[in-house]
PDB file of N, CA and C in Angstrom:
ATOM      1  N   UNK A   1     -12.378   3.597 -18.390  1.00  0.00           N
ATOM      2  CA  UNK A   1     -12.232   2.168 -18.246  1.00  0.00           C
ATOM      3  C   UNK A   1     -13.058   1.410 -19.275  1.00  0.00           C
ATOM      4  N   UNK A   2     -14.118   2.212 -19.982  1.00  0.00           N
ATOM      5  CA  UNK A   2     -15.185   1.036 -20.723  1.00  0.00           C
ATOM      6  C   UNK A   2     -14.167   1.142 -22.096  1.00  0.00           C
ATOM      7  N   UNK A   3     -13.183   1.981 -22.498  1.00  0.00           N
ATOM      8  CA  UNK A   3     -12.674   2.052 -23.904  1.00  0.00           C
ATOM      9  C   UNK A   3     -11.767   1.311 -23.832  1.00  0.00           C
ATOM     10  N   UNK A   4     -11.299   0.421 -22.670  1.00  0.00           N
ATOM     11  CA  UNK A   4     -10.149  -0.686 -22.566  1.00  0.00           C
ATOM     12  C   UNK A   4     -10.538  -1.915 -22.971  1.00  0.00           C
ATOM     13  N   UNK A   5      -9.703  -2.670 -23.779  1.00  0.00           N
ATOM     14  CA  UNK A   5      -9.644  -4.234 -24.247  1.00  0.00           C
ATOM     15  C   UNK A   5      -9.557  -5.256 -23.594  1.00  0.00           C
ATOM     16  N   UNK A   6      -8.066  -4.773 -23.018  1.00  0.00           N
ATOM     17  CA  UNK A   6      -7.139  -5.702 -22.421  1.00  0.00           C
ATOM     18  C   UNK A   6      -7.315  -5.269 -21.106  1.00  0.00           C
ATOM     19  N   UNK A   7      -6.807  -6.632 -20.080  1.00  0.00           N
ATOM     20  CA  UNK A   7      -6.960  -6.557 -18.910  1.00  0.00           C
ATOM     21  C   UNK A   7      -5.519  -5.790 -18.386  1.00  0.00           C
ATOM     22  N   UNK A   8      -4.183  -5.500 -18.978  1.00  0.00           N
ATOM     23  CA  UNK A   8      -3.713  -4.465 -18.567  1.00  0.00           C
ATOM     24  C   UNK A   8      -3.820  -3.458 -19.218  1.00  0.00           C
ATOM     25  N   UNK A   9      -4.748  -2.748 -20.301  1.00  0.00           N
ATOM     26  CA  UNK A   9      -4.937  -1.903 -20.095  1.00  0.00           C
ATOM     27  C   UNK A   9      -5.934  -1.192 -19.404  1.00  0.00           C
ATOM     28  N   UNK A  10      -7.000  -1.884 -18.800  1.00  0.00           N
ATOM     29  CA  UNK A  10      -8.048  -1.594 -17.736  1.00  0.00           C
ATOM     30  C   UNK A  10      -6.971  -0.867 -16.804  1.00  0.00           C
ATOM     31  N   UNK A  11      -5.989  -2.264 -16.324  1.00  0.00           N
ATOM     32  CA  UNK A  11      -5.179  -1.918 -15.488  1.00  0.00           C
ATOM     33  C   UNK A  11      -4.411  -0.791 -15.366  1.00  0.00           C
ATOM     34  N   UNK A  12      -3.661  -0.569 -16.470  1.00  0.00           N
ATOM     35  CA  UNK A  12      -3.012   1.216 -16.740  1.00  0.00           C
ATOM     36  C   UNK A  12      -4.285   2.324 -16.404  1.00  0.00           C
ATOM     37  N   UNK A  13      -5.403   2.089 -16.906  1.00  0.00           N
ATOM     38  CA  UNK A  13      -6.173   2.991 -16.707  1.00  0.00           C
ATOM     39  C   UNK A  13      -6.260   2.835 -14.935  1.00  0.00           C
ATOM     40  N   UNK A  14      -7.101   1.902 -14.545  1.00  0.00           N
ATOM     41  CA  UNK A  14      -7.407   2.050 -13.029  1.00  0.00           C
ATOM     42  C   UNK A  14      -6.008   3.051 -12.389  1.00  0.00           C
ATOM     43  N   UNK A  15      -4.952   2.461 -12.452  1.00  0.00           N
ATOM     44  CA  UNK A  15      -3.785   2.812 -12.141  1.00  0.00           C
ATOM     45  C   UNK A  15      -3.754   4.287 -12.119  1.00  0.00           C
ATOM     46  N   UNK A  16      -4.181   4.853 -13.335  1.00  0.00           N
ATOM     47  CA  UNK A  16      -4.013   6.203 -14.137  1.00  0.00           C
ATOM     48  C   UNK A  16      -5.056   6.749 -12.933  1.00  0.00           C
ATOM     49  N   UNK A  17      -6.224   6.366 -12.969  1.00  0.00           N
ATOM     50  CA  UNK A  17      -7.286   6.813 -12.505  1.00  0.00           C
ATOM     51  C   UNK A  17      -7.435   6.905 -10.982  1.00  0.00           C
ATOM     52  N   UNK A  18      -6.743   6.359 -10.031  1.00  0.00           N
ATOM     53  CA  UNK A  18      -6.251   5.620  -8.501  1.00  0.00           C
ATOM     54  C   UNK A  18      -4.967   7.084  -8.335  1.00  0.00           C
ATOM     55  N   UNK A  19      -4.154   7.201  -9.086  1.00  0.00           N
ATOM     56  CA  UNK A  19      -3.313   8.111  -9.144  1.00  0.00           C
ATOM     57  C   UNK A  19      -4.128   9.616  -8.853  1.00  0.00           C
ATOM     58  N   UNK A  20      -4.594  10.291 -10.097  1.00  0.00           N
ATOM     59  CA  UNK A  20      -4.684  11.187 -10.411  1.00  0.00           C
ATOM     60  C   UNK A  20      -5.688  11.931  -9.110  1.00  0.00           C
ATOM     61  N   UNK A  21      -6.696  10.693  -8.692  1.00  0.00           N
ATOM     62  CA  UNK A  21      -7.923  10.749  -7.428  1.00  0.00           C
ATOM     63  C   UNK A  21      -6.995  10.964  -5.867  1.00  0.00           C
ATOM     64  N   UNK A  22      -6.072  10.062  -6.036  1.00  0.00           N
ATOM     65  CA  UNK A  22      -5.525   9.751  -5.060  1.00  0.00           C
ATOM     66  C   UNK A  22      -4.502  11.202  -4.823  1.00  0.00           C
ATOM     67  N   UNK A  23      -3.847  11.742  -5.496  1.00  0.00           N
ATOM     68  CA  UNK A  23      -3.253  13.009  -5.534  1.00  0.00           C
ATOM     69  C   UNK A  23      -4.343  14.217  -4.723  1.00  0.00           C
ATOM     70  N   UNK A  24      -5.313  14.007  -5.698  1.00  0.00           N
ATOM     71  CA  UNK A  24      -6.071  15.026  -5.804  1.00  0.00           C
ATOM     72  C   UNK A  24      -7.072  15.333  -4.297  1.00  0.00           C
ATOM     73  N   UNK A  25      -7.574  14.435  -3.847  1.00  0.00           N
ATOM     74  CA  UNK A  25      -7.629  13.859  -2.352  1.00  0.00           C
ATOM     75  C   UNK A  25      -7.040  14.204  -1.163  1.00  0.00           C
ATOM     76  N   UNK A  26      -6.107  13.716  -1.337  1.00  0.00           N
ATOM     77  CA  UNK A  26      -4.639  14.049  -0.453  1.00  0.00           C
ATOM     78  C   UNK A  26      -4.588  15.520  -0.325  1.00  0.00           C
ATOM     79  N   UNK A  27      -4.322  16.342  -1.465  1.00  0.00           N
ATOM     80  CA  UNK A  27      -3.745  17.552  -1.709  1.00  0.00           C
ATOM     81  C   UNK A  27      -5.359  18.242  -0.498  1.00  0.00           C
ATOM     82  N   UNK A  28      -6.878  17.919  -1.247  1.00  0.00           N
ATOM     83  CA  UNK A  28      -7.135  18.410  -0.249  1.00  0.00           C
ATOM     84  C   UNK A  28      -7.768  18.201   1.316  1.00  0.00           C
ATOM     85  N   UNK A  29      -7.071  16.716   1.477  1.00  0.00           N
ATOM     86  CA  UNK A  29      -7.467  16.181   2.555  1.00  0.00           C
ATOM     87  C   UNK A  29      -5.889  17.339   3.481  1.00  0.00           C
ATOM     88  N   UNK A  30      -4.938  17.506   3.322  1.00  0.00           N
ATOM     89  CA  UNK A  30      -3.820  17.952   3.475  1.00  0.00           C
ATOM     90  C   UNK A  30      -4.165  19.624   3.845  1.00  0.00           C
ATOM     91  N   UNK A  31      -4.873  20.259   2.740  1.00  0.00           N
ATOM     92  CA  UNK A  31      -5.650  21.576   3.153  1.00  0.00           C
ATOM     93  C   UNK A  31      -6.704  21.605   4.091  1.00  0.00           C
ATOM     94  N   UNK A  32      -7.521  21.197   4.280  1.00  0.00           N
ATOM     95  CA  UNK A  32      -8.219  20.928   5.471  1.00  0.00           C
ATOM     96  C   UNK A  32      -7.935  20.826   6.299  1.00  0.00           C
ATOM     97  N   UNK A  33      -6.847  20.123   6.163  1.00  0.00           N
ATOM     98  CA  UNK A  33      -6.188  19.849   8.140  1.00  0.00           C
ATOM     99  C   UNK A  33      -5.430  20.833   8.454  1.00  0.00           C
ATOM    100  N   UNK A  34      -4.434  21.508   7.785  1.00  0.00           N
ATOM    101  CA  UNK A  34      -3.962  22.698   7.975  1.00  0.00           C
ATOM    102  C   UNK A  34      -5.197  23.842   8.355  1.00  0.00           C
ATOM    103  N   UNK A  35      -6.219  24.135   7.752  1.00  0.00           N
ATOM    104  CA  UNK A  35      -7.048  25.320   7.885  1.00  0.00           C
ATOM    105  C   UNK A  35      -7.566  24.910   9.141  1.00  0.00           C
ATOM    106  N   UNK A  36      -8.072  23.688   9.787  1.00  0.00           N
ATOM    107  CA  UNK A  36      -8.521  23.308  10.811  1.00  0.00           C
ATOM    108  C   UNK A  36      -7.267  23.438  11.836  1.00  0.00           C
ATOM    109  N   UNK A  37      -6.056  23.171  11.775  1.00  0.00           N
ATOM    110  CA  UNK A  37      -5.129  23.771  13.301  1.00  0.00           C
ATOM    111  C   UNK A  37      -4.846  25.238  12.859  1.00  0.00           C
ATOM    112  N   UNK A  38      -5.056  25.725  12.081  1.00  0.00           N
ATOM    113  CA  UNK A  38      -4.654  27.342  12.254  1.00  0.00           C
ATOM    114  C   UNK A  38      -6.225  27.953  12.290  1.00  0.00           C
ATOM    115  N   UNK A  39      -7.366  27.126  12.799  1.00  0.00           N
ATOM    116  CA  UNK A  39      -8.277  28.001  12.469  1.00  0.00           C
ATOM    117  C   UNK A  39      -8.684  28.921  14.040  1.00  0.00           C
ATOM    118  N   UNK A  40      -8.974  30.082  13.613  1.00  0.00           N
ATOM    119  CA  UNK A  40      -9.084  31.333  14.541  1.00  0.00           C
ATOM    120  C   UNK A  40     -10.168  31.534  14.270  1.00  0.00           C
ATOM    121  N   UNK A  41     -10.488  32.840  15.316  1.00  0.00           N
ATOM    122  CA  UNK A  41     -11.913  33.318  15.040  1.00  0.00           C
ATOM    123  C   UNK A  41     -11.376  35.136  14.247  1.00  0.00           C
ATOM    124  N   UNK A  42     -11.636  35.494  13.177  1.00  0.00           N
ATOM    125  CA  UNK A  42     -11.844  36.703  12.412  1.00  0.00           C
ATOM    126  C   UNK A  42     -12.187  38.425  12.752  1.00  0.00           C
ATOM    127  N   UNK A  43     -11.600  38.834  13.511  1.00  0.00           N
ATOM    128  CA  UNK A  43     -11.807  39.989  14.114  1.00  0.00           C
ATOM    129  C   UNK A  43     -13.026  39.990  15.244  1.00  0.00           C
ATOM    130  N   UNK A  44     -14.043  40.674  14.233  1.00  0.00           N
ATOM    131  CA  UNK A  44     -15.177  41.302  14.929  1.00  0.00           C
ATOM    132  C   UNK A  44     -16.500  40.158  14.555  1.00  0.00           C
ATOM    133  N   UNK A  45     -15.803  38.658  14.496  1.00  0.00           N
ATOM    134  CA  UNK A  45     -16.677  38.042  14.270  1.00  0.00           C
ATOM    135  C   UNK A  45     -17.526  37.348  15.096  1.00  0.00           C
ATOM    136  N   UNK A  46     -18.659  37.170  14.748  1.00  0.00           N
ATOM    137  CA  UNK A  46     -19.952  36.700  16.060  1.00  0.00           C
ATOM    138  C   UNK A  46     -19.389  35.410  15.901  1.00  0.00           C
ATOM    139  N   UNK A  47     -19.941  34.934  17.454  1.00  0.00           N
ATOM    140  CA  UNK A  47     -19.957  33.731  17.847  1.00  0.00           C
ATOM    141  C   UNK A  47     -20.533  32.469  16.795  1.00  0.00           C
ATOM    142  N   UNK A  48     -22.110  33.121  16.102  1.00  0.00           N
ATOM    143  CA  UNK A  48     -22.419  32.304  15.441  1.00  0.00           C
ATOM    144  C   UNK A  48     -21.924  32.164  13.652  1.00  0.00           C
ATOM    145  N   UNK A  49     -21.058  33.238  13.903  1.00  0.00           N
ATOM    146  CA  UNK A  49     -20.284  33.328  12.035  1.00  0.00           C
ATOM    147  C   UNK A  49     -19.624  32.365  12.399  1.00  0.00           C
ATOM    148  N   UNK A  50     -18.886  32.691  13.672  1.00  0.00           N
ATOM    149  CA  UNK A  50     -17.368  31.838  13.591  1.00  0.00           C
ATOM    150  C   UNK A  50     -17.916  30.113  13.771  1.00  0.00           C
ATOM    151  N   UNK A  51     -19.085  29.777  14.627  1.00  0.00           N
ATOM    152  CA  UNK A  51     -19.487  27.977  14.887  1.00  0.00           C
ATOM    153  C   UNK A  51     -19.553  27.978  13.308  1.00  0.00           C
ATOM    154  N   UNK A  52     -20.869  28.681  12.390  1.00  0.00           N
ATOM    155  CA  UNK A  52     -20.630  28.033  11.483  1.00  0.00           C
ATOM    156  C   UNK A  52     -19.887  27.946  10.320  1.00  0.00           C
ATOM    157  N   UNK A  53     -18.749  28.418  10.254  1.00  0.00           N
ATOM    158  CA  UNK A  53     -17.853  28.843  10.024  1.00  0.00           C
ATOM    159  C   UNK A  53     -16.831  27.089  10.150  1.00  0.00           C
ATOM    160  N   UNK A  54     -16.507  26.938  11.082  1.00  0.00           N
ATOM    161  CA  UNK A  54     -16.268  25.742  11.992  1.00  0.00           C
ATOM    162  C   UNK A  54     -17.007  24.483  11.408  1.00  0.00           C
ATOM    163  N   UNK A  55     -18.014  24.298  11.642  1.00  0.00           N
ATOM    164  CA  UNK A  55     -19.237  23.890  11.382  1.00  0.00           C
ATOM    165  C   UNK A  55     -18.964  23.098   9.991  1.00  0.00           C
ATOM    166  N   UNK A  56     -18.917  23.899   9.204  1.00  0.00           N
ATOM    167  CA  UNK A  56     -18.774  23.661   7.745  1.00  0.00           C
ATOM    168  C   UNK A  56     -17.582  23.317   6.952  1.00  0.00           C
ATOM    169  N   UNK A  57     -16.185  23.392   8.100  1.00  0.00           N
ATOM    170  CA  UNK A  57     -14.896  22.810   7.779  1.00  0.00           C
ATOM    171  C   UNK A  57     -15.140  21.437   8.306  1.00  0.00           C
ATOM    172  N   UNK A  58     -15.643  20.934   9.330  1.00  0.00           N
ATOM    173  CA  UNK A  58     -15.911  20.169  10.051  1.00  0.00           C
ATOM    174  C   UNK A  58     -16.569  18.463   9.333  1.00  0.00           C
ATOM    175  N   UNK A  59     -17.627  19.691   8.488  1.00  0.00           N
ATOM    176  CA  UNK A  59     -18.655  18.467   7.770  1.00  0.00           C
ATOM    177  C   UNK A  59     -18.113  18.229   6.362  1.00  0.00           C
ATOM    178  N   UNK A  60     -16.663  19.233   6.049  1.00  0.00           N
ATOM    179  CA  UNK A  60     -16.103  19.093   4.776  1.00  0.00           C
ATOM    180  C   UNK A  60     -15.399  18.160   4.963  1.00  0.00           C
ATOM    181  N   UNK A  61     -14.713  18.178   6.185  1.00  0.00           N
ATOM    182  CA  UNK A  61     -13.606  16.821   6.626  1.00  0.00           C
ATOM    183  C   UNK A  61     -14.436  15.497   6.284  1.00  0.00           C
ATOM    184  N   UNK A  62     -15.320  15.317   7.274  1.00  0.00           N
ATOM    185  CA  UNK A  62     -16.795  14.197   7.417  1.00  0.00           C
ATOM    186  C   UNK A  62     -16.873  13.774   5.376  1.00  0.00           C
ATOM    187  N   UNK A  63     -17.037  14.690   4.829  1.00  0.00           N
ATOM    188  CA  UNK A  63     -17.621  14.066   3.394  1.00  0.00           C
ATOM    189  C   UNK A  63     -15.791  14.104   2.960  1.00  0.00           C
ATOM    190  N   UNK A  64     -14.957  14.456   3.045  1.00  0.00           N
ATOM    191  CA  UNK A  64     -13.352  14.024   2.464  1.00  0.00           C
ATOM    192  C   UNK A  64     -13.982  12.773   2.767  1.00  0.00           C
ATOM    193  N   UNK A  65     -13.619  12.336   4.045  1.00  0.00           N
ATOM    194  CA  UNK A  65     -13.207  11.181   4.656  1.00  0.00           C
ATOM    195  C   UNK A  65     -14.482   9.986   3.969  1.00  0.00           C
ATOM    196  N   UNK A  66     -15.699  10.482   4.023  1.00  0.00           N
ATOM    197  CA  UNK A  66     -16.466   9.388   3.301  1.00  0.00           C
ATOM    198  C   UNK A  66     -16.132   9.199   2.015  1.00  0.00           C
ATOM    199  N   UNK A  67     -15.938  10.114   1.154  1.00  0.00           N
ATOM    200  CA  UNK A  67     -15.593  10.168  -0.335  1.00  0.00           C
ATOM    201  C   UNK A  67     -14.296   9.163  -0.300  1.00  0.00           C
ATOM    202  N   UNK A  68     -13.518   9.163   0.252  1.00  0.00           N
ATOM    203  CA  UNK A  68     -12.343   8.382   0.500  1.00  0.00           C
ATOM    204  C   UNK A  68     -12.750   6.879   0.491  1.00  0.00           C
ATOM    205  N   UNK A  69     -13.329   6.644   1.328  1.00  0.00           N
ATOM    206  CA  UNK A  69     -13.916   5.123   2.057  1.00  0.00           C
ATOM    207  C   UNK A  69     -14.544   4.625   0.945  1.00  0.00           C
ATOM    208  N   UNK A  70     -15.203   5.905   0.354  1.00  0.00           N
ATOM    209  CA  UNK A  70     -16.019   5.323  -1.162  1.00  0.00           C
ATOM    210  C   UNK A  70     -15.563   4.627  -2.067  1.00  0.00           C
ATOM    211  N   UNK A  71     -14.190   5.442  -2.636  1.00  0.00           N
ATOM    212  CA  UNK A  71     -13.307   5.439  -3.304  1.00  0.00           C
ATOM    213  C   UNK A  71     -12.606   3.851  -3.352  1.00  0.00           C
ATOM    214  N   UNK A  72     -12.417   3.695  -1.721  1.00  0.00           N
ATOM    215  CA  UNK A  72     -11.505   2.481  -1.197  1.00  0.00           C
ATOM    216  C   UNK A  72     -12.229   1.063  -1.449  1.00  0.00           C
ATOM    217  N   UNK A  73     -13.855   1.548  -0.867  1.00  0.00           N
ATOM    218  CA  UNK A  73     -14.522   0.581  -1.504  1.00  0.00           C
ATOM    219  C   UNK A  73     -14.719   0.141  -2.939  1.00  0.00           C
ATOM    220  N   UNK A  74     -15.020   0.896  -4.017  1.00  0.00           N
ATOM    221  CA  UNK A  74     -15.164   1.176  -5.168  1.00  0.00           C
ATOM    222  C   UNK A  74     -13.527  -0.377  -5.774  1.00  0.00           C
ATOM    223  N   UNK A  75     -12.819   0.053  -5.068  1.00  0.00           N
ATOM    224  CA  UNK A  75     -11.302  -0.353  -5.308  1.00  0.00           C
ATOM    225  C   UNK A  75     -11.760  -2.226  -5.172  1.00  0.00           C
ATOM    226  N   UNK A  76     -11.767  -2.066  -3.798  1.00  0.00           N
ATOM    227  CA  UNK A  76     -12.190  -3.369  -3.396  1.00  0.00           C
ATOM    228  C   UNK A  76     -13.524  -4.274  -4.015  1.00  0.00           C
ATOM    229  N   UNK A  77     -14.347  -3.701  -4.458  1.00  0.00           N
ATOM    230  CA  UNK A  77     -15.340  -4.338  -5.257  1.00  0.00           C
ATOM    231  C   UNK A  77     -15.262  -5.010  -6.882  1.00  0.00           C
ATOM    232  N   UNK A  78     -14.359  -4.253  -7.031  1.00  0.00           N
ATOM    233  CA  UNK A  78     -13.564  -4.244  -8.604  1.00  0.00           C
ATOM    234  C   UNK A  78     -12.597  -4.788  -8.166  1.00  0.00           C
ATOM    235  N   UNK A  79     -11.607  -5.070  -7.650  1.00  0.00           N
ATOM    236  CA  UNK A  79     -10.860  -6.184  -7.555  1.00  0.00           C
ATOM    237  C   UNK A  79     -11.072  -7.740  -6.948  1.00  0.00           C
ATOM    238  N   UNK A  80     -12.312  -7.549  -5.909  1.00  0.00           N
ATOM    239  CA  UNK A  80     -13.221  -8.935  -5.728  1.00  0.00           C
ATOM    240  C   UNK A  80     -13.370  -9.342  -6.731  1.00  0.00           C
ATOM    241  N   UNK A  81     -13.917  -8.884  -8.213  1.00  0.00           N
ATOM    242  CA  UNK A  81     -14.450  -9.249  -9.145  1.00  0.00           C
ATOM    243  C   UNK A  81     -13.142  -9.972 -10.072  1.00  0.00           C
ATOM    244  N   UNK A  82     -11.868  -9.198  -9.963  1.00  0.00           N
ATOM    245  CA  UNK A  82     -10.833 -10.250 -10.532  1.00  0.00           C
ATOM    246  C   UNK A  82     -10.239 -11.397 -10.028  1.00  0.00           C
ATOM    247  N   UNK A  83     -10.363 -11.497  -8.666  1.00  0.00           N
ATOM    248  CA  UNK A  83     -10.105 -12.558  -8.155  1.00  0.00           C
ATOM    249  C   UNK A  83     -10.634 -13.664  -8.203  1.00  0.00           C
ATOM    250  N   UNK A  84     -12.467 -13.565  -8.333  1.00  0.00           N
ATOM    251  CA  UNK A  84     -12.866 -14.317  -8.476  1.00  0.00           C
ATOM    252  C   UNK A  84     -12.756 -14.963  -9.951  1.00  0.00           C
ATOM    253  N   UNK A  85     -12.396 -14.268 -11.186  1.00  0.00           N
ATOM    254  CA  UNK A  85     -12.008 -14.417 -12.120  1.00  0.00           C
ATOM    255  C   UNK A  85     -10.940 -15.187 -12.688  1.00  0.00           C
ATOM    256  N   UNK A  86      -9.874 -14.186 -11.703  1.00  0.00           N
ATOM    257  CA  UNK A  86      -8.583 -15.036 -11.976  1.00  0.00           C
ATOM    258  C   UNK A  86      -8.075 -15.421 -10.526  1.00  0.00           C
ATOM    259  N   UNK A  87      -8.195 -16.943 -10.026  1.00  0.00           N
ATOM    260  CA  UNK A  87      -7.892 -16.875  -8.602  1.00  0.00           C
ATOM    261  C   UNK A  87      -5.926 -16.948  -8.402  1.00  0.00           C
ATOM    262  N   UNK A  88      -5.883 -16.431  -7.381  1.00  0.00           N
ATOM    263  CA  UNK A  88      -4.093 -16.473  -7.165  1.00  0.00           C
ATOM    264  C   UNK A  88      -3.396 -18.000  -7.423  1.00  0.00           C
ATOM    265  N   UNK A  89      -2.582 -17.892  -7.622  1.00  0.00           N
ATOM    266  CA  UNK A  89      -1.890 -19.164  -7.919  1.00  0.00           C
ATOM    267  C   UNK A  89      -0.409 -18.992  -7.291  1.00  0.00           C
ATOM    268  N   UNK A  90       0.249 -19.851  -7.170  1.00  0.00           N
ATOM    269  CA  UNK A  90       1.542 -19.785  -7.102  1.00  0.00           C
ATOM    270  C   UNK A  90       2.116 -21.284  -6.974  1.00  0.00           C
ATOM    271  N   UNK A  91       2.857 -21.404  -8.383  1.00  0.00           N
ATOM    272  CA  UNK A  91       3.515 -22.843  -8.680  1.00  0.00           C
ATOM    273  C   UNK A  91       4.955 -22.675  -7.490  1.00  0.00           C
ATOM    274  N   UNK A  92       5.663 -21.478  -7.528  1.00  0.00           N
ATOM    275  CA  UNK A  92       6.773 -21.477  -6.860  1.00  0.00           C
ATOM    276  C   UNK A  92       6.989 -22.339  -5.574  1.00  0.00           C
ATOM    277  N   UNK A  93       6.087 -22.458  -4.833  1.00  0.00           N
ATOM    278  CA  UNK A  93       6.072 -23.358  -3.461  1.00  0.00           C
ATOM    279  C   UNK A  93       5.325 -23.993  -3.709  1.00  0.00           C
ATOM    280  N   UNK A  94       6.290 -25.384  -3.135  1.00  0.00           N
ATOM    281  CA  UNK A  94       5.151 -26.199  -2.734  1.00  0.00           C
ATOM    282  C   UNK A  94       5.476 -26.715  -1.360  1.00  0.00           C
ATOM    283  N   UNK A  95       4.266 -26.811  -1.261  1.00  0.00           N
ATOM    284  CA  UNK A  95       3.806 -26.791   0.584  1.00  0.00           C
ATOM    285  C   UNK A  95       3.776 -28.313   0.931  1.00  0.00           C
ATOM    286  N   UNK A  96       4.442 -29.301   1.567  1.00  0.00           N
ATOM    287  CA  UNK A  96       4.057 -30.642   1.933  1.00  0.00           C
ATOM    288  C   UNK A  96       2.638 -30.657   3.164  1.00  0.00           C
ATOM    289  N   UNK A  97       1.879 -32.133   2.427  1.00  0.00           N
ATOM    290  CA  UNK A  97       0.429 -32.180   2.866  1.00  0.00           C
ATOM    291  C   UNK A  97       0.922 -32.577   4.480  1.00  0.00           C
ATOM    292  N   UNK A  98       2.568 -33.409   4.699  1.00  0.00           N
ATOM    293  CA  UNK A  98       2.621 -33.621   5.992  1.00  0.00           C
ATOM    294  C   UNK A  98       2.498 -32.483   6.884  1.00  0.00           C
ATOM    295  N   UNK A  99       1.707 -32.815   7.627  1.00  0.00           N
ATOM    296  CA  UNK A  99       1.777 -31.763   9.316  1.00  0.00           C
ATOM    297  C   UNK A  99       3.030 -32.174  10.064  1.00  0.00           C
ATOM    298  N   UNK A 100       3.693 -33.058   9.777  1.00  0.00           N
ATOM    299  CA  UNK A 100       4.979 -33.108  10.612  1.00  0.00           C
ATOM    300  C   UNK A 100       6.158 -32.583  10.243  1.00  0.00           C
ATOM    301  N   UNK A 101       5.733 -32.281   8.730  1.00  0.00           N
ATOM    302  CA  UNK A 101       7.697 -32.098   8.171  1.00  0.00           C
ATOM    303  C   UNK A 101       7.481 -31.045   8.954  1.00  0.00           C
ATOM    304  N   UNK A 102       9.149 -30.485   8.691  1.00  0.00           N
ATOM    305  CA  UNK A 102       9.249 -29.093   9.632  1.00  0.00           C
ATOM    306  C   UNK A 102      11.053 -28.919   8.458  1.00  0.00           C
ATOM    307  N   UNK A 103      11.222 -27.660   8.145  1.00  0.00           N
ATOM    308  CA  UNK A 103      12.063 -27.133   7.391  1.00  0.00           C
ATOM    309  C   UNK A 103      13.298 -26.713   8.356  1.00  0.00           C
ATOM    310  N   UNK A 104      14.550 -26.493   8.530  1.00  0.00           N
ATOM    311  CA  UNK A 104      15.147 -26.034   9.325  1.00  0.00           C
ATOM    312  C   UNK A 104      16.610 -25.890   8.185  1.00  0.00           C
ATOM    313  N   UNK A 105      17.227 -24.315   8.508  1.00  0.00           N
ATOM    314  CA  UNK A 105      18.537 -23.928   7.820  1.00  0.00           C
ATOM    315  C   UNK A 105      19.837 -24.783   8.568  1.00  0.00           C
ATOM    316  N   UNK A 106      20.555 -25.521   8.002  1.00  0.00           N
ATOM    317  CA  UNK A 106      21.692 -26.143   8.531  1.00  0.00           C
ATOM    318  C   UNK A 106      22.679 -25.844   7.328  1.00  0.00           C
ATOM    319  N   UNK A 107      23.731 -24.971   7.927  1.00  0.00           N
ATOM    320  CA  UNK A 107      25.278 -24.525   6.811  1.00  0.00           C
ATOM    321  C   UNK A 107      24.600 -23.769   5.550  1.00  0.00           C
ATOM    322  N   UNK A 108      23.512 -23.123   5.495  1.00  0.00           N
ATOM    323  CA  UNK A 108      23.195 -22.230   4.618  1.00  0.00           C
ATOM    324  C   UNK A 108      22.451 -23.358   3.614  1.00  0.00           C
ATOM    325  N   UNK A 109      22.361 -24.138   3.985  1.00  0.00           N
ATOM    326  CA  UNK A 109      20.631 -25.405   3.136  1.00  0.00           C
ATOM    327  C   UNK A 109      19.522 -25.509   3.901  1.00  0.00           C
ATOM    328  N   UNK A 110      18.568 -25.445   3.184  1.00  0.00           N
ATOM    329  CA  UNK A 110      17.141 -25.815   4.045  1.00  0.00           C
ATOM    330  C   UNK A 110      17.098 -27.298   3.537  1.00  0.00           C
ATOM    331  N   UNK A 111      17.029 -27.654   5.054  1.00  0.00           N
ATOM    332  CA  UNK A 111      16.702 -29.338   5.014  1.00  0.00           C
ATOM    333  C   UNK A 111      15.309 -29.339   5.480  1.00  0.00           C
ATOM    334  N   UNK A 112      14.578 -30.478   4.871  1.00  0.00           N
ATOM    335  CA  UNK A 112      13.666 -30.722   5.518  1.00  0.00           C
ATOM    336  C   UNK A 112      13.645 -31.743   6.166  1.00  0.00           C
ATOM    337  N   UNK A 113      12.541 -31.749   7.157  1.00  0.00           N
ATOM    338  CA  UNK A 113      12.835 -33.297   7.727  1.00  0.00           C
ATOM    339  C   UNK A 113      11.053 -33.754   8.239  1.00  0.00           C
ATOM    340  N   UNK A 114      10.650 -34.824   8.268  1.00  0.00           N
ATOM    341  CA  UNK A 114       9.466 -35.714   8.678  1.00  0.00           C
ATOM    342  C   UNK A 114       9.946 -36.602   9.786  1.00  0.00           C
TER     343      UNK A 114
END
């Protein structure tokens, strides 16, 4: 992101970068959960192989799931920062200051009325 100019190419990058994390995540947020409903206990294995065993799929889920939130935040902090930058706009509507008009479809026209 620091070798970008332009604000879409930040953007291609984030994009690029949101992708590739976001795949990569998934794929093993996706393995985890599978190994966790098929997980068994291993032959002749002790009670305490198999907890921590358990144990340690458990706290792998726990740091997925924070790494995630991180991630999400990370997202949201960096886009606070464009908003405040560039705030939303939209010329397309305009909204009347009356509190009374009220819009209603009659024969496929929106009429308004006050």
């Amino acid at each position: 992101l620091n070798r970008t100019s332009t604000a879409k190419e930040i953007w291609d990058s984030l994009e690029l970068f949101m992708k590739g994390s976001g795949k990569t995540l998934e794929r093993r947020k996706e393995d985890m959960l599978d190994e966790y409903e098929r997980f068994r206990a291993n032959g002749n294995e002790s009670i305490q192989a198999f907890f921590i065993r358990f144990h340690k799929l458990v706290n792998d889920m726990k740091t997925h799931e924070k790494a995630l939130m991180a991630t999400i935040q990370q997202l949201a902090n960096l886009l606070s920062g464009f908003q405040k930058q560039f705030p939303l706009t939209n010329n397309q509507h305009r909204a009347s200051s009356n509190p009374r008009s009220q819009a209603t479809v009659q024969a496929g026209q929106i009429v308004t009325e006050t």
